[in-house]
PDB file of N, CA and C in Angstrom:
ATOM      1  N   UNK A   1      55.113  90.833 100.055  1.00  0.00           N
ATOM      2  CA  UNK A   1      56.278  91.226 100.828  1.00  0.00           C
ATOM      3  C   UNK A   1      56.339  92.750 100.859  1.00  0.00           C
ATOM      4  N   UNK A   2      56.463  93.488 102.073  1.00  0.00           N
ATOM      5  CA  UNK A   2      56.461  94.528 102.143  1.00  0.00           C
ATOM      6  C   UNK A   2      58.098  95.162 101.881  1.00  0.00           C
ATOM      7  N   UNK A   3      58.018  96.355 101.434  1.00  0.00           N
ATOM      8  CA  UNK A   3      59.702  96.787 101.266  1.00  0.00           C
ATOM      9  C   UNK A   3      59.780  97.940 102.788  1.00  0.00           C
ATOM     10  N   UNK A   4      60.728  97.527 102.727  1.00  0.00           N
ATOM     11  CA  UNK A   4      61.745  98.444 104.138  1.00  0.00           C
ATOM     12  C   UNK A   4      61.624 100.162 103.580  1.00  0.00           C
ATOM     13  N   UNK A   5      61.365 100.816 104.207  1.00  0.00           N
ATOM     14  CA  UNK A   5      61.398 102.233 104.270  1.00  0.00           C
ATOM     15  C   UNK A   5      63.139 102.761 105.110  1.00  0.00           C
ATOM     16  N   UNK A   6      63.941 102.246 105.042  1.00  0.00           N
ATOM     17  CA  UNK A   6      65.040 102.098 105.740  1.00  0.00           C
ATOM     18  C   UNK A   6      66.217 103.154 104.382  1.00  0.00           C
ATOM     19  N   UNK A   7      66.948 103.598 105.192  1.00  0.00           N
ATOM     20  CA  UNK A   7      68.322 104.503 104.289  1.00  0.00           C
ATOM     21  C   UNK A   7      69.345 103.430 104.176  1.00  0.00           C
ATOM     22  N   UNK A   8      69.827 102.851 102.980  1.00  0.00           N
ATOM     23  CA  UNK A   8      70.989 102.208 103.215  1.00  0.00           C
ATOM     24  C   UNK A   8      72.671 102.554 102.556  1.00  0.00           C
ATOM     25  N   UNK A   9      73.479 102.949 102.779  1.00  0.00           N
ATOM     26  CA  UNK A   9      74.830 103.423 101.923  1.00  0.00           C
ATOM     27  C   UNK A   9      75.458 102.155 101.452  1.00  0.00           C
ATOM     28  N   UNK A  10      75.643 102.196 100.120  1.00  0.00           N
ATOM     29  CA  UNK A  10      76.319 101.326  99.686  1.00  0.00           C
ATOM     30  C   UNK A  10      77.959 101.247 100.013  1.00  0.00           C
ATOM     31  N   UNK A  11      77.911 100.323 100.302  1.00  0.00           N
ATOM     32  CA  UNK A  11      79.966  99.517 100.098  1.00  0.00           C
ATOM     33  C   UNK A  11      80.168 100.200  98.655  1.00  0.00           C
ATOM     34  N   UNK A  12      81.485 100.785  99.108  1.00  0.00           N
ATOM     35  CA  UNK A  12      82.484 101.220  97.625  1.00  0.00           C
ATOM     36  C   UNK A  12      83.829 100.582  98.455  1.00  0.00           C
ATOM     37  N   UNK A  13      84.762  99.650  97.836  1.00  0.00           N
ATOM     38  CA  UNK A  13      85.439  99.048  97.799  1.00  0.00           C
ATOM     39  C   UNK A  13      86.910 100.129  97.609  1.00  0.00           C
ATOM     40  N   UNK A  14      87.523 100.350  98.591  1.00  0.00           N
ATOM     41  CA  UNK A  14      88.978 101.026  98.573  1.00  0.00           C
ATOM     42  C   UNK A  14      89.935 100.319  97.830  1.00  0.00           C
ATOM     43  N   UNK A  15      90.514 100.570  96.440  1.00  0.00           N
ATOM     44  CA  UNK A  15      91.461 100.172  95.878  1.00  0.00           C
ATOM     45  C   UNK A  15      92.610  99.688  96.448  1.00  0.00           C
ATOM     46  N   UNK A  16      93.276  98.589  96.712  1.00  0.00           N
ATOM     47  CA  UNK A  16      94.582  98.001  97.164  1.00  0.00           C
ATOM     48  C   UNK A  16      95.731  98.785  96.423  1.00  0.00           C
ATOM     49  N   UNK A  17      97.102  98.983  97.748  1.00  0.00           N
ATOM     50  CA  UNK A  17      98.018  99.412  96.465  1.00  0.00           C
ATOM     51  C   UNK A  17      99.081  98.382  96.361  1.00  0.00           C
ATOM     52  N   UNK A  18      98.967  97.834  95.978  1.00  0.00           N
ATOM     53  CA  UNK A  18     100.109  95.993  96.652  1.00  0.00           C
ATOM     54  C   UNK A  18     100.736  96.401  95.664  1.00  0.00           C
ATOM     55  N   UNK A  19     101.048  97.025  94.726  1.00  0.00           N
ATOM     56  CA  UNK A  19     102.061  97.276  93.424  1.00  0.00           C
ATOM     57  C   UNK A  19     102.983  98.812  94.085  1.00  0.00           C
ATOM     58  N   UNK A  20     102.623  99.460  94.854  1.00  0.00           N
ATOM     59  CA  UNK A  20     103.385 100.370  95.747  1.00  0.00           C
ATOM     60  C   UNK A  20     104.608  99.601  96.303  1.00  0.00           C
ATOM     61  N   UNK A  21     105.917  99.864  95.647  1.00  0.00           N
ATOM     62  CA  UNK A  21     107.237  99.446  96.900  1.00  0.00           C
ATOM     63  C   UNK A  21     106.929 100.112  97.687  1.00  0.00           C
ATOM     64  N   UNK A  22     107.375  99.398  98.919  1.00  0.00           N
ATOM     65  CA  UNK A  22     107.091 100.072 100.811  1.00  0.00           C
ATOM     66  C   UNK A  22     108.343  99.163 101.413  1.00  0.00           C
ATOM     67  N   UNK A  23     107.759  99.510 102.686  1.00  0.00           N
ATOM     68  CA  UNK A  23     108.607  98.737 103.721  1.00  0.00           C
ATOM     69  C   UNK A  23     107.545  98.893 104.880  1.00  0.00           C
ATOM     70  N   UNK A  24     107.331  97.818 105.586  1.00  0.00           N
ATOM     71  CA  UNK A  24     106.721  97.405 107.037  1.00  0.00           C
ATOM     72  C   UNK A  24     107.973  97.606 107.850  1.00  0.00           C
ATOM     73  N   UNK A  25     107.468  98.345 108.617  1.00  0.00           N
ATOM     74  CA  UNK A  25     108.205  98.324 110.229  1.00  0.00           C
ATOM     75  C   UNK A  25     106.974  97.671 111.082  1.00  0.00           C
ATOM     76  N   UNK A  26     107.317  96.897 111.927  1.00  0.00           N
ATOM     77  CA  UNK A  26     107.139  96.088 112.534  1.00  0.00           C
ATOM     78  C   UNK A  26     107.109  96.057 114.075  1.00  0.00           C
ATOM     79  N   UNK A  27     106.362  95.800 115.264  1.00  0.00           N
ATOM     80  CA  UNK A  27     106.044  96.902 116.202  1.00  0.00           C
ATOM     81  C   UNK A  27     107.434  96.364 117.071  1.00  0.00           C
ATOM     82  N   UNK A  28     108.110  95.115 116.935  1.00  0.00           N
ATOM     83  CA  UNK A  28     109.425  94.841 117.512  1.00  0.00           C
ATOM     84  C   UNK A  28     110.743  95.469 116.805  1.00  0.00           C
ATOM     85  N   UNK A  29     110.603  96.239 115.738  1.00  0.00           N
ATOM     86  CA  UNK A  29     111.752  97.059 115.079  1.00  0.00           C
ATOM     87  C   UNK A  29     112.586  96.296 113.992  1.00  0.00           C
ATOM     88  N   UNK A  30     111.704  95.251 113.673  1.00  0.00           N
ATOM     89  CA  UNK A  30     112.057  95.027 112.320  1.00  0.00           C
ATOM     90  C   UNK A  30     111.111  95.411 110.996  1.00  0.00           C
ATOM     91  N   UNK A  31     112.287  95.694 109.737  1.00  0.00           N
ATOM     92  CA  UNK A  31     112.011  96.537 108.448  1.00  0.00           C
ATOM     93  C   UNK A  31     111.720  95.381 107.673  1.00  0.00           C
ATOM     94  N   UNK A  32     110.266  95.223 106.997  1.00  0.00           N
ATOM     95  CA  UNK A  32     110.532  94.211 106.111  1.00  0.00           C
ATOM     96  C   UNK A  32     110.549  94.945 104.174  1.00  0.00           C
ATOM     97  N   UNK A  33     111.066  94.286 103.527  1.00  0.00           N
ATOM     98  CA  UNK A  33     111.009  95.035 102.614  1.00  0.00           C
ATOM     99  C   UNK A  33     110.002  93.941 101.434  1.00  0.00           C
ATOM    100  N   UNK A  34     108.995  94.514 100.741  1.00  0.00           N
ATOM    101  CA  UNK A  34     107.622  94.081 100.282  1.00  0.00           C
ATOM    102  C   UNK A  34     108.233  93.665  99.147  1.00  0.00           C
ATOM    103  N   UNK A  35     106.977  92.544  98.522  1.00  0.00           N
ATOM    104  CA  UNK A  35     107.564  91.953  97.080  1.00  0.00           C
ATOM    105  C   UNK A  35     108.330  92.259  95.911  1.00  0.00           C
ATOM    106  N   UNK A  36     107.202  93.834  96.051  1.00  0.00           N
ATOM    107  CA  UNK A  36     107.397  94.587  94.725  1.00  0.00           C
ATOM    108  C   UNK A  36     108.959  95.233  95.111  1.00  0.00           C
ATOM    109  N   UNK A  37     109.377  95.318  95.817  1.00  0.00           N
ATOM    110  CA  UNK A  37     110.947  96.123  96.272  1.00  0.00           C
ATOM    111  C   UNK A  37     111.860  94.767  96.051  1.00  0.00           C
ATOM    112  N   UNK A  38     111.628  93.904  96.332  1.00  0.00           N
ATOM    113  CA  UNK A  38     112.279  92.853  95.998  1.00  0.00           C
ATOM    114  C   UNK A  38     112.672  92.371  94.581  1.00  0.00           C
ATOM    115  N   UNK A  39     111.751  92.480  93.785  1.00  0.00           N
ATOM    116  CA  UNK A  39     111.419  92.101  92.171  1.00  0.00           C
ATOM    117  C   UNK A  39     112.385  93.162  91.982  1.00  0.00           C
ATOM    118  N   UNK A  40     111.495  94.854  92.301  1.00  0.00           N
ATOM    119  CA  UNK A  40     112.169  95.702  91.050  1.00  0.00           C
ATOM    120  C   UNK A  40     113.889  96.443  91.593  1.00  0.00           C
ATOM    121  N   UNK A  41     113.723  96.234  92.540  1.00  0.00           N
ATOM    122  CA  UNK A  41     115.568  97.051  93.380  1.00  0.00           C
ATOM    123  C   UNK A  41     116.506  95.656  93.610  1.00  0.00           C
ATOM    124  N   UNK A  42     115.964  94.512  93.113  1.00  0.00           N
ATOM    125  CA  UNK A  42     117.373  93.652  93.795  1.00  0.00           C
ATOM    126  C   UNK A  42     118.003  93.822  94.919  1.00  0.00           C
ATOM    127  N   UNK A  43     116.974  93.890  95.602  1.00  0.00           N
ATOM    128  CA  UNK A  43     118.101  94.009  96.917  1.00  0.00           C
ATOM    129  C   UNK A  43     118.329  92.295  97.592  1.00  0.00           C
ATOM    130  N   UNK A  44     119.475  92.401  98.091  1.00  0.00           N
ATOM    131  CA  UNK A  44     119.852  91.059  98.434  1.00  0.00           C
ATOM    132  C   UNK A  44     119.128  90.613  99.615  1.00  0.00           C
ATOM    133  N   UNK A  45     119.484  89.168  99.457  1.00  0.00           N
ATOM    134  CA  UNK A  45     119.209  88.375 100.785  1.00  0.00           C
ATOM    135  C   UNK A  45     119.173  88.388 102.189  1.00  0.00           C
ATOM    136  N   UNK A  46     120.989  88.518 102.075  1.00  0.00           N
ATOM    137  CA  UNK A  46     121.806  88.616 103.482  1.00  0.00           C
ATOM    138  C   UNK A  46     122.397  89.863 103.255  1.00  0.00           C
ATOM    139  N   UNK A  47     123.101  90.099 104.309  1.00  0.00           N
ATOM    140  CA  UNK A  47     124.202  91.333 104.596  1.00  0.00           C
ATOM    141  C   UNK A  47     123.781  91.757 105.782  1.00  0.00           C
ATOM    142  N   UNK A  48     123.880  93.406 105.474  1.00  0.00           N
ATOM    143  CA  UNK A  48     124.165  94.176 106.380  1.00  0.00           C
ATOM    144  C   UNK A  48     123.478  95.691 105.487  1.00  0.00           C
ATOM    145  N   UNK A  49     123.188  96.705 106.758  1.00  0.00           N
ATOM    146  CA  UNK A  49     121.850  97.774 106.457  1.00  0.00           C
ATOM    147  C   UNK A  49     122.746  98.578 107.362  1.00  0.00           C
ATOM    148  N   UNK A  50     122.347  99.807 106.856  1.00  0.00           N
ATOM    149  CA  UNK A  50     123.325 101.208 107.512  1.00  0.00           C
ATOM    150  C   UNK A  50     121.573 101.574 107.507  1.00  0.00           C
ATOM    151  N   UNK A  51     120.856 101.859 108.523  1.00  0.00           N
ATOM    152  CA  UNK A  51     119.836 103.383 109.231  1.00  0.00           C
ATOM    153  C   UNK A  51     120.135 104.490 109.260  1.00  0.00           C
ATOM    154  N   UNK A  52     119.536 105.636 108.976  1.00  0.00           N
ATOM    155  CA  UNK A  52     120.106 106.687 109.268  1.00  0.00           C
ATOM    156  C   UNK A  52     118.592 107.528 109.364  1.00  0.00           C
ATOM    157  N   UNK A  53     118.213 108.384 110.299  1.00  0.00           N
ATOM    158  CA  UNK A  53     116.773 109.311 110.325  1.00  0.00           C
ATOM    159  C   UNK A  53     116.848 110.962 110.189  1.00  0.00           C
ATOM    160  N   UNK A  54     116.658 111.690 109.379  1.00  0.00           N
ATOM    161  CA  UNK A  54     116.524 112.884 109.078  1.00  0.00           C
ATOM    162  C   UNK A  54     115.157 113.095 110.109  1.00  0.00           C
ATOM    163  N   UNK A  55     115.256 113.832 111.543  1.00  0.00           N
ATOM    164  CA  UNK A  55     114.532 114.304 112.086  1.00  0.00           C
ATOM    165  C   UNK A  55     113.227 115.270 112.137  1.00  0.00           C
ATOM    166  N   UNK A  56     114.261 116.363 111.173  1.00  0.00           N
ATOM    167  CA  UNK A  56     113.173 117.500 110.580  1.00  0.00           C
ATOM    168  C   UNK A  56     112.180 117.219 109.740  1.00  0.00           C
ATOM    169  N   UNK A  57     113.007 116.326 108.810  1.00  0.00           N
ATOM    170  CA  UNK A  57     111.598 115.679 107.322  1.00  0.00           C
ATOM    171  C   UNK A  57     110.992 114.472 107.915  1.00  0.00           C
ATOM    172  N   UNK A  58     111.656 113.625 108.610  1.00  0.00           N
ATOM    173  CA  UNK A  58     110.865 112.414 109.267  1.00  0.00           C
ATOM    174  C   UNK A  58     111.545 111.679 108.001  1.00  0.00           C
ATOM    175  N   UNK A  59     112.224 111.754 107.045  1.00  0.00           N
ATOM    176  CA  UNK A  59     112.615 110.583 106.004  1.00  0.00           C
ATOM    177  C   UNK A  59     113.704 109.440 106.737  1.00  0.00           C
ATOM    178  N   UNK A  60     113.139 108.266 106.682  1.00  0.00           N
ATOM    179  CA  UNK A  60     114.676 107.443 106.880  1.00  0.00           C
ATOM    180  C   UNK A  60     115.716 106.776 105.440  1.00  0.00           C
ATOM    181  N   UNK A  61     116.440 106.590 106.054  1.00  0.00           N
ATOM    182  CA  UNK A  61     117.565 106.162 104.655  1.00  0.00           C
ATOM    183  C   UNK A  61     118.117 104.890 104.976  1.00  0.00           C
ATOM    184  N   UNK A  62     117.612 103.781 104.515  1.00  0.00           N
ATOM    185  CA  UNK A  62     118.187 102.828 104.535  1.00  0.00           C
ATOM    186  C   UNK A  62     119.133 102.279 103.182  1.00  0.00           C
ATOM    187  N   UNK A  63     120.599 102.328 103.871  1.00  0.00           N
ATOM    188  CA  UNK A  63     121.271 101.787 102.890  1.00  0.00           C
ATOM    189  C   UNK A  63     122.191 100.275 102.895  1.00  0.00           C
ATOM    190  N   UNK A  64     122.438  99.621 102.228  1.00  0.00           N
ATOM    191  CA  UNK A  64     122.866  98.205 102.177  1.00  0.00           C
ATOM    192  C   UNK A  64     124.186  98.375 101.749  1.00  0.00           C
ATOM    193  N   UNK A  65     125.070  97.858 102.683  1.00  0.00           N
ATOM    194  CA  UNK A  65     126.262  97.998 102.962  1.00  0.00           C
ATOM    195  C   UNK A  65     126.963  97.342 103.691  1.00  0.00           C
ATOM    196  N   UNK A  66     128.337  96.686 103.305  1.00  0.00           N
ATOM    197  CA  UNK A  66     128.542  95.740 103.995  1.00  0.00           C
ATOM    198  C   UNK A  66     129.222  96.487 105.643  1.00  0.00           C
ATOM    199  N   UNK A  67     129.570  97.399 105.545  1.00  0.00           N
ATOM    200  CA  UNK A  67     129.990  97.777 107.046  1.00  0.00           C
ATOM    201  C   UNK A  67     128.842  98.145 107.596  1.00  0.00           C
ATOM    202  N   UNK A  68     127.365  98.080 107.410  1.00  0.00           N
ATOM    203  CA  UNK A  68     126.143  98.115 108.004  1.00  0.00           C
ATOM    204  C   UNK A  68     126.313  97.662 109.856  1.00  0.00           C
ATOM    205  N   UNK A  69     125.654  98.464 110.458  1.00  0.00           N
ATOM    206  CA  UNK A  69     125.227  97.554 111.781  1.00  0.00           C
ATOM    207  C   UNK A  69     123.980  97.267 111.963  1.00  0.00           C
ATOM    208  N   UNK A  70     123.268  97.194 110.934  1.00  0.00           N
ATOM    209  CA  UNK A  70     121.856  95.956 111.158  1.00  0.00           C
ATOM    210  C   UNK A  70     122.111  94.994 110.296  1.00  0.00           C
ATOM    211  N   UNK A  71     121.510  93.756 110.816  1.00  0.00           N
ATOM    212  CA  UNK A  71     121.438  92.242 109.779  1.00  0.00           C
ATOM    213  C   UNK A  71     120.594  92.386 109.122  1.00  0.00           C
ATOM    214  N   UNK A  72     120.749  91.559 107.839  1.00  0.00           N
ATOM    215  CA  UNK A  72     119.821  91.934 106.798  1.00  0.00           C
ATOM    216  C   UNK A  72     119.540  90.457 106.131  1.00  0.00           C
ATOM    217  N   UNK A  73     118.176  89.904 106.428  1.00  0.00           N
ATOM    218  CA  UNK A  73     118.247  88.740 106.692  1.00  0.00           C
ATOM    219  C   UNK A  73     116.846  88.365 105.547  1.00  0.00           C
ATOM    220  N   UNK A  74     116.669  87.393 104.716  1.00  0.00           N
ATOM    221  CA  UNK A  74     115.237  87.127 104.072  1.00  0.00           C
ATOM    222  C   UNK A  74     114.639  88.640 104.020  1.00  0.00           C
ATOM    223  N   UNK A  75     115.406  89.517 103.414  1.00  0.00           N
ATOM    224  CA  UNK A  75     114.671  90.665 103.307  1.00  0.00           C
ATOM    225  C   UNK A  75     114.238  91.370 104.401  1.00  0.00           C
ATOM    226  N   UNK A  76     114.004  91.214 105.910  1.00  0.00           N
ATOM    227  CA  UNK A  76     114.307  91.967 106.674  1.00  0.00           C
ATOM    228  C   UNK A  76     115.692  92.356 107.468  1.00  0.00           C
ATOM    229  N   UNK A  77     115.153  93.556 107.509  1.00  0.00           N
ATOM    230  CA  UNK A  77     116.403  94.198 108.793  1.00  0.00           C
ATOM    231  C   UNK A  77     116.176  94.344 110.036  1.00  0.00           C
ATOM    232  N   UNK A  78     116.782  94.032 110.898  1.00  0.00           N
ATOM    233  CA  UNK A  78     117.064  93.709 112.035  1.00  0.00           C
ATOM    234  C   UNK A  78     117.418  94.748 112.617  1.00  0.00           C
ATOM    235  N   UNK A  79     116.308  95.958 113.982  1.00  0.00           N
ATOM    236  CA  UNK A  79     116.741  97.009 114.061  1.00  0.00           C
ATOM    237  C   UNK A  79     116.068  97.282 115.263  1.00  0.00           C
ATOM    238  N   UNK A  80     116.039  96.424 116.568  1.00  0.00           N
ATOM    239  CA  UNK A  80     115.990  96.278 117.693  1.00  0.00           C
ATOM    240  C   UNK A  80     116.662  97.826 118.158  1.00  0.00           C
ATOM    241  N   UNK A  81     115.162  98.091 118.831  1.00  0.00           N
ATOM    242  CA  UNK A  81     115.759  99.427 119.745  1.00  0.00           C
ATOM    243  C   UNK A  81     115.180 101.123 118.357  1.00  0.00           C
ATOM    244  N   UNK A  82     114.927 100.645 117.350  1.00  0.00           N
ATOM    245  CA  UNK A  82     114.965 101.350 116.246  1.00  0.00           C
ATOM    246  C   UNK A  82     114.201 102.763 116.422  1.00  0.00           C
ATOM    247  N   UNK A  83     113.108 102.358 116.821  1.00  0.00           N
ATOM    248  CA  UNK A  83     111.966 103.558 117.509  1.00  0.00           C
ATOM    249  C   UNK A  83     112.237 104.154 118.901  1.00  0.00           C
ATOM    250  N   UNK A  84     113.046 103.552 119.405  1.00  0.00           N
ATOM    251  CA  UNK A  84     113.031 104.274 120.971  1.00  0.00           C
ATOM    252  C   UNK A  84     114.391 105.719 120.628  1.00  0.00           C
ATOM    253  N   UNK A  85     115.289 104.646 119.638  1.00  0.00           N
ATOM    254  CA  UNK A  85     116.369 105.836 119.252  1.00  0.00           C
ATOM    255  C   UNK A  85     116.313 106.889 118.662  1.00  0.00           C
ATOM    256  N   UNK A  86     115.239 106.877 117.793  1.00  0.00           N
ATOM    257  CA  UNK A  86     114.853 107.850 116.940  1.00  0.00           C
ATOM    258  C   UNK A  86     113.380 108.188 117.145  1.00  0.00           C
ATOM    259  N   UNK A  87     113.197 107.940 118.283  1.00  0.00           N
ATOM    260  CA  UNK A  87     112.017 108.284 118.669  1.00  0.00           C
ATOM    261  C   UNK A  87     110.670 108.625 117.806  1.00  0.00           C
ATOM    262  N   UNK A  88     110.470 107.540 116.843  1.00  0.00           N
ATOM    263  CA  UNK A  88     109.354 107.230 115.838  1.00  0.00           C
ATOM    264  C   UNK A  88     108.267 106.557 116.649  1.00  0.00           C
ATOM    265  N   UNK A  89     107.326 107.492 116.386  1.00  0.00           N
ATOM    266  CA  UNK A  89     105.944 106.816 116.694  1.00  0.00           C
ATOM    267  C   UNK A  89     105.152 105.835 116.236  1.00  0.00           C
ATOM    268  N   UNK A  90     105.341 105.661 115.258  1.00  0.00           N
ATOM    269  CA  UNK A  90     103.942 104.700 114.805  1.00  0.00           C
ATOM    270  C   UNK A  90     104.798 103.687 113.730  1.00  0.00           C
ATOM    271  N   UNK A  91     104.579 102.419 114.063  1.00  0.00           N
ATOM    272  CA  UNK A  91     104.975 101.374 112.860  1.00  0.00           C
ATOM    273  C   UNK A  91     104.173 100.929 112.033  1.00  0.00           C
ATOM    274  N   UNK A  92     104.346 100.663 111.143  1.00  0.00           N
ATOM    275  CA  UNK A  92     103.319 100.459 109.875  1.00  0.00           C
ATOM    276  C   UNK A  92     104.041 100.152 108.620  1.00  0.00           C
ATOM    277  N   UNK A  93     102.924 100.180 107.461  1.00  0.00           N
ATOM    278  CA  UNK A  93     103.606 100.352 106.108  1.00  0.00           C
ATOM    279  C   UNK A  93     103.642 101.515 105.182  1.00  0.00           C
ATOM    280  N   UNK A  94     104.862 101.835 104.826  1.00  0.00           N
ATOM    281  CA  UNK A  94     105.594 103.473 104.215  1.00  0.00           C
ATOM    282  C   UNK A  94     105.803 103.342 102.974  1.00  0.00           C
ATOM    283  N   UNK A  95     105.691 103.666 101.980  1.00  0.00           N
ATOM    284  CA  UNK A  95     106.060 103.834 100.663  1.00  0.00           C
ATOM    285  C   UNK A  95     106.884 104.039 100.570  1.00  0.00           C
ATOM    286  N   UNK A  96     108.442 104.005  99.880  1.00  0.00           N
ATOM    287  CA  UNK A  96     109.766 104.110  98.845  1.00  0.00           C
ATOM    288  C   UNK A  96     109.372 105.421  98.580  1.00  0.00           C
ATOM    289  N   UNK A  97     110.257 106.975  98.891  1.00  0.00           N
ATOM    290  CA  UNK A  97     109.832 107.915  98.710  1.00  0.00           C
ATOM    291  C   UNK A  97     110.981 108.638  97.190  1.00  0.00           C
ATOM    292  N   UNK A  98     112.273 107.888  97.551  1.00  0.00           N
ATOM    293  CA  UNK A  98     113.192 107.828  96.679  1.00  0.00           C
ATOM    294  C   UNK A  98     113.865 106.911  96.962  1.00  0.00           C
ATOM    295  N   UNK A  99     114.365 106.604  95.608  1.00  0.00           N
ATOM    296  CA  UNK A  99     115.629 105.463  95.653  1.00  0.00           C
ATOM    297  C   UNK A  99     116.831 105.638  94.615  1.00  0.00           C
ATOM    298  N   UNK A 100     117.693 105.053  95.275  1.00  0.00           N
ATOM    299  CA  UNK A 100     118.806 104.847  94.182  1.00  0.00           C
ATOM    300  C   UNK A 100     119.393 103.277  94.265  1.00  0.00           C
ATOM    301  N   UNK A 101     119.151 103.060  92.879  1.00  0.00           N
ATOM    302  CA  UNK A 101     119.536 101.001  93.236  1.00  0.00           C
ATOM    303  C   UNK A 101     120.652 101.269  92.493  1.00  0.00           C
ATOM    304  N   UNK A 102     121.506 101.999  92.291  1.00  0.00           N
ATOM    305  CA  UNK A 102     122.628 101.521  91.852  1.00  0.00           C
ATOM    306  C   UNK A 102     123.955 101.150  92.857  1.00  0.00           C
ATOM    307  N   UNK A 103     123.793 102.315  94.457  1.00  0.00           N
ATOM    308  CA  UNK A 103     123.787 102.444  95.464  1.00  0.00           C
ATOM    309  C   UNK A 103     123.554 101.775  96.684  1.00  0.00           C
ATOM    310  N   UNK A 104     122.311 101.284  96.010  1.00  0.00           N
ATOM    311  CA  UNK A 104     121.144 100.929  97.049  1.00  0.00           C
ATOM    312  C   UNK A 104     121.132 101.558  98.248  1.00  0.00           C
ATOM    313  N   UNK A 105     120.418 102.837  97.743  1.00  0.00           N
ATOM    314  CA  UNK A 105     120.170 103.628  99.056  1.00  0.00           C
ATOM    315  C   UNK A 105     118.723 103.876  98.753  1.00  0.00           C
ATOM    316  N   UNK A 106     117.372 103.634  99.628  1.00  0.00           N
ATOM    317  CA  UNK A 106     116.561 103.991 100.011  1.00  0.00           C
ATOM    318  C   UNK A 106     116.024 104.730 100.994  1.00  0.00           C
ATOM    319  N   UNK A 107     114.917 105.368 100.484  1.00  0.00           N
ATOM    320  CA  UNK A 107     114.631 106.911 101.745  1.00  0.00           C
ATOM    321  C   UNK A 107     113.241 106.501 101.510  1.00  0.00           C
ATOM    322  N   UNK A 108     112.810 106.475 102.998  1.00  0.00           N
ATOM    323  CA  UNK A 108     110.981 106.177 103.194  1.00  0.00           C
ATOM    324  C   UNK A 108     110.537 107.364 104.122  1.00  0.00           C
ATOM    325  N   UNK A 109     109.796 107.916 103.506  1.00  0.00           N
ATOM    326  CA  UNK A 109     109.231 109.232 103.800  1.00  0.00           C
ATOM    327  C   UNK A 109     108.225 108.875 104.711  1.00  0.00           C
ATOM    328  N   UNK A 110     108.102 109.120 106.156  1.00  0.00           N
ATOM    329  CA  UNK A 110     107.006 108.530 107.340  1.00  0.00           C
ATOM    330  C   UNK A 110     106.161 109.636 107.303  1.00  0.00           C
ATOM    331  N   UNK A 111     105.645 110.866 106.797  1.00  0.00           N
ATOM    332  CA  UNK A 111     104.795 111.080 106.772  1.00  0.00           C
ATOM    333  C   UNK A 111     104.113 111.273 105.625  1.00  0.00           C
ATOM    334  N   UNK A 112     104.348 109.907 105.136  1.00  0.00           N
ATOM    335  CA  UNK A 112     103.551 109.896 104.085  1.00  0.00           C
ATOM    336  C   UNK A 112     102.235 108.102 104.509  1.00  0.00           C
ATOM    337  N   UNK A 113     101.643 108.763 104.890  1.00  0.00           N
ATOM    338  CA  UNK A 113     100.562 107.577 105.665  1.00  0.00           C
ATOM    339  C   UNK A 113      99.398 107.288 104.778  1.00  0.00           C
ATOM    340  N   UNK A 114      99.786 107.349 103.158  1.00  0.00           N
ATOM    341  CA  UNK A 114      98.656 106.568 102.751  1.00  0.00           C
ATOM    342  C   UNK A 114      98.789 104.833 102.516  1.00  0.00           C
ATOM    343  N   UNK A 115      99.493 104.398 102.427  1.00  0.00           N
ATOM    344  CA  UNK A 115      99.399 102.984 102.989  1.00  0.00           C
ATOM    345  C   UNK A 115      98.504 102.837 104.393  1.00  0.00           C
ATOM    346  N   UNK A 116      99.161 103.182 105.589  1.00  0.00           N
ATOM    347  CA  UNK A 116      98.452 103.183 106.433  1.00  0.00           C
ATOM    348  C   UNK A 116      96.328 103.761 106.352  1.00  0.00           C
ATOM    349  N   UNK A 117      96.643 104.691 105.893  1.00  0.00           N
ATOM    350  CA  UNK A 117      95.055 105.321 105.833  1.00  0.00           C
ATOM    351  C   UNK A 117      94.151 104.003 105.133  1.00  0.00           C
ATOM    352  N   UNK A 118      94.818 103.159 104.395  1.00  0.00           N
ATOM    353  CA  UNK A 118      94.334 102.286 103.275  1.00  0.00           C
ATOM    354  C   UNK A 118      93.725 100.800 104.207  1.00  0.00           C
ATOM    355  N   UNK A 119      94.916 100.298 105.316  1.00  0.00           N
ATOM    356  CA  UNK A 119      94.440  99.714 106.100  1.00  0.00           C
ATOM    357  C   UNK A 119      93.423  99.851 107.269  1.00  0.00           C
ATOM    358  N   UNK A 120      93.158 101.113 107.577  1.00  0.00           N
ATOM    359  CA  UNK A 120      92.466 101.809 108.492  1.00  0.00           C
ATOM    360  C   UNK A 120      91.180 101.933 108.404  1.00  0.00           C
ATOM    361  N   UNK A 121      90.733 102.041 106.582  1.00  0.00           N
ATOM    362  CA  UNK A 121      89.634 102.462 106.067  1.00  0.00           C
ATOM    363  C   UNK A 121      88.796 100.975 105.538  1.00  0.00           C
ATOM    364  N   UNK A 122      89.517  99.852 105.585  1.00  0.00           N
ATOM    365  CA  UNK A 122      89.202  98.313 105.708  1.00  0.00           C
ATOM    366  C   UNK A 122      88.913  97.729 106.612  1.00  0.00           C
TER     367      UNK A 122
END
């Protein structure tokens, strides 16, 4: 058997970060919020979600509240229209940039795209 004179690069396998809290936005404008946010922030079931977008930093703030105007349903939020209002480009999955669970106020920092880079590079 003759051997191949050929260059080949090996596969190196990109580490998963599935232990990263995030949130999926979703290309119809719903927020889902991931296992690990579920386990470690308690956030509830049902209710209601207050949005709010800091323009300059690109951070959003989602907080859980019952005078909320999004539904907050099996862990997603319900936020029809979400990107056209705040004129966000790209949906995907964002990392938990800060939180406060006593509050439950969360801030997801959108330019922070290594989740995304992670699916990209798979």
């Amino acid at each position: 058997m003759t051997e191949l004179n050929f260059e080949f690069e090996v596969f190196k396998p990109i580490p998963a970060k599935k232990n990263v809290p995030h949130i999926i936005m979703s290309k119809n404008g719903t927020l889902i919020f991931s296992a690990k946010c579920r386990k470690d922030f308690s956030i509830p079931n049902g209710g209601f979600a207050e949005i709010a977008y800091n323009k300059e930093n690109k951070v959003l703030r989602i907080k859980i509240a019952e005078n909320g105007n999004c539904l907050l349903k099996n862990w997603r939020i319900f936020a029809l229209g979400l990107y056209k209002y705040f004129n966000i480009e790209s949906p995907g999955k964002y990392p938990f940039s800060q939180y406060d669970n006593e509050d439950k106020v969360y801030y997801v920092d959108l330019k922070d795209t290594s989740l995304l880079e992670i699916k990209q590079q798979t």
